[in-house]
C-alpha atoms as a PDB file:
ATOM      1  CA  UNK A   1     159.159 180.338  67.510  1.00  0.00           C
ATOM      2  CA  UNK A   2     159.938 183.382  65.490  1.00  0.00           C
ATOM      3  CA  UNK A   3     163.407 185.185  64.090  1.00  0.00           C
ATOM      4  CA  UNK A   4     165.265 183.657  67.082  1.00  0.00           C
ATOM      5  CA  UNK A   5     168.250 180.857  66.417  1.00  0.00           C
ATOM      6  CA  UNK A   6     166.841 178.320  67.380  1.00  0.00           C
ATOM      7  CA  UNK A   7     167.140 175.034  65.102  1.00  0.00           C
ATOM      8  CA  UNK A   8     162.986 174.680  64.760  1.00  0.00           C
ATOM      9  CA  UNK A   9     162.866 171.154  65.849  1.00  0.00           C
ATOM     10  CA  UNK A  10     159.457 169.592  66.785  1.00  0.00           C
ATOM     11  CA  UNK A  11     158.295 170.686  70.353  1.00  0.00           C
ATOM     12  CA  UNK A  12     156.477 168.182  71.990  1.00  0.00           C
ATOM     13  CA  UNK A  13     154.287 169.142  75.258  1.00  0.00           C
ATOM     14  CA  UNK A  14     152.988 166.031  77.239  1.00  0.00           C
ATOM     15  CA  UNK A  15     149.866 166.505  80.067  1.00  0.00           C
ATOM     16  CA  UNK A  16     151.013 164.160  83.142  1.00  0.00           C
ATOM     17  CA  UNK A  17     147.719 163.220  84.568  1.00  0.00           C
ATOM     18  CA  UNK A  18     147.448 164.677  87.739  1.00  0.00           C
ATOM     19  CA  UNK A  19     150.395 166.496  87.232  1.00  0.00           C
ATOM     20  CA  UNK A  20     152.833 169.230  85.046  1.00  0.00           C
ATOM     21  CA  UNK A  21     152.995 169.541  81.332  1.00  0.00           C
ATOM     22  CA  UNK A  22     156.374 167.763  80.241  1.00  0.00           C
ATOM     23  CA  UNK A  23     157.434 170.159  77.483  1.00  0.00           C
ATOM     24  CA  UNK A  24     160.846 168.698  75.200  1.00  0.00           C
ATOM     25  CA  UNK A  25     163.029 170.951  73.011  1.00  0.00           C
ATOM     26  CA  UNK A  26     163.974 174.024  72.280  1.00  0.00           C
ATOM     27  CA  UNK A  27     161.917 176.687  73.849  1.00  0.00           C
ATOM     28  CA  UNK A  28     161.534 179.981  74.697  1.00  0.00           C
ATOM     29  CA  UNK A  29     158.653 181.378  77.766  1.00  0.00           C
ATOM     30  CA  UNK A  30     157.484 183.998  78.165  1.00  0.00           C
ATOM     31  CA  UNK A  31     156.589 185.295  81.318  1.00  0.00           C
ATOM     32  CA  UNK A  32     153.736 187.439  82.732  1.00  0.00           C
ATOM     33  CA  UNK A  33     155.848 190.814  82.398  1.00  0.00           C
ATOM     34  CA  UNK A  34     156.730 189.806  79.253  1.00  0.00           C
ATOM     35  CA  UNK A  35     160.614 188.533  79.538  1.00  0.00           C
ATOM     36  CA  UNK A  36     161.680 185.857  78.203  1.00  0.00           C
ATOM     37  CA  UNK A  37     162.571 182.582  80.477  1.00  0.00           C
ATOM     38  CA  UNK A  38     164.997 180.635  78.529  1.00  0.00           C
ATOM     39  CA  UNK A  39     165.056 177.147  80.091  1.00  0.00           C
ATOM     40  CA  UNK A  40     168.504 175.820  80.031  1.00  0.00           C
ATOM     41  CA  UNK A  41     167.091 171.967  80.136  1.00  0.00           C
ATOM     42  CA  UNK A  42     165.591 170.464  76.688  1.00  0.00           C
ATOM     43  CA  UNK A  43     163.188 169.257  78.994  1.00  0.00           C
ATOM     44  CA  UNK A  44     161.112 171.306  81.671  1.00  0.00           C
ATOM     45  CA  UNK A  45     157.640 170.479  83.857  1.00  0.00           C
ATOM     46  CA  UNK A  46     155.283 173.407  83.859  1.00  0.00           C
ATOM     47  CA  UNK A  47     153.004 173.893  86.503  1.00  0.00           C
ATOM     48  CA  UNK A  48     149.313 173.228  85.823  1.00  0.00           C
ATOM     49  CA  UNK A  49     148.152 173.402  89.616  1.00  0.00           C
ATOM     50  CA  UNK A  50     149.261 177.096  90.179  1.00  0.00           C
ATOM     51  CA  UNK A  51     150.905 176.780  93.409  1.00  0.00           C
ATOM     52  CA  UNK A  52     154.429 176.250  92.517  1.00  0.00           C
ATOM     53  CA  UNK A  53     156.844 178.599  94.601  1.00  0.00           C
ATOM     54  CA  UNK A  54     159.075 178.541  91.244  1.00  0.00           C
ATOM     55  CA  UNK A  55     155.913 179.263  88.397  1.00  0.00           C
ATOM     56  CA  UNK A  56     155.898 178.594  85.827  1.00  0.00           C
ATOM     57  CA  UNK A  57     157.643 175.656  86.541  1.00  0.00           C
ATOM     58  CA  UNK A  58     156.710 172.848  88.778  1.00  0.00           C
ATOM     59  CA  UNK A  59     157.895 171.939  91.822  1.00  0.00           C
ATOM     60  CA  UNK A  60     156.180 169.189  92.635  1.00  0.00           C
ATOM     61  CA  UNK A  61     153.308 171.068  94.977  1.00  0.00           C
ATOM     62  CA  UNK A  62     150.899 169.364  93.381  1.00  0.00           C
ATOM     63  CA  UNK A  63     151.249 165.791  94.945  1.00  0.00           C
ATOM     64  CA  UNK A  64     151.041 167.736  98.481  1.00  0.00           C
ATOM     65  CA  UNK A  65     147.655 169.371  97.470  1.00  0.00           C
ATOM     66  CA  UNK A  66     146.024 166.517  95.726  1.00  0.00           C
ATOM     67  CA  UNK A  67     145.916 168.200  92.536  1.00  0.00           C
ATOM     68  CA  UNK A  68     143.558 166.291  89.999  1.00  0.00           C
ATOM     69  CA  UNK A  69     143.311 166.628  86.536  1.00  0.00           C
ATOM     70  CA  UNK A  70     140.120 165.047  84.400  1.00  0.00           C
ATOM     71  CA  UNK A  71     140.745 162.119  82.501  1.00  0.00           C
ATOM     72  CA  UNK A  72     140.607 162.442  79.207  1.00  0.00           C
ATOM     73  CA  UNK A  73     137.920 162.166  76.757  1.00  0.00           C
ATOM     74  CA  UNK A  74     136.822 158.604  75.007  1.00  0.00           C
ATOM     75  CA  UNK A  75     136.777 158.106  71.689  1.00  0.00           C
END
């Protein structure tokens, strides 16, 4: 984050398989005309499918359409 208030505490951003990313802390998005979307949760799902009716967060629209993500990578 830069020159905003916020307390710089670790973000962490977690890919549910099949599903959102899980993002925790403090945050600030920015959207595609450039505003910021200041979540007002620590704790927000962002959609990775692309047909959530409230992008960029999910709304659970990808259970209904089967969305798949690929697994990941053995070391």
């Amino acid at each position: 984050m830069s020159g905003d208030d916020r307390s710089g505490a670790a973000v962490r951003i977690s890919p549910y398989p099949d599903g959102p990313l899980i993002v925790r802390g403090d945050v600030v998005i920015t959207g595609p005309d450039g505003e910021d979307i200041v979540p007002t949760r620590r704790t927000v799902a962002l959609c990775r499918c692309g047909i959530s009716a409230i992008k960029p967060f999910c709304d659970g629209t990808h259970k209904l359409m089967n969305f798949r993500t690929e697994a990941p990578a053995e070391d």
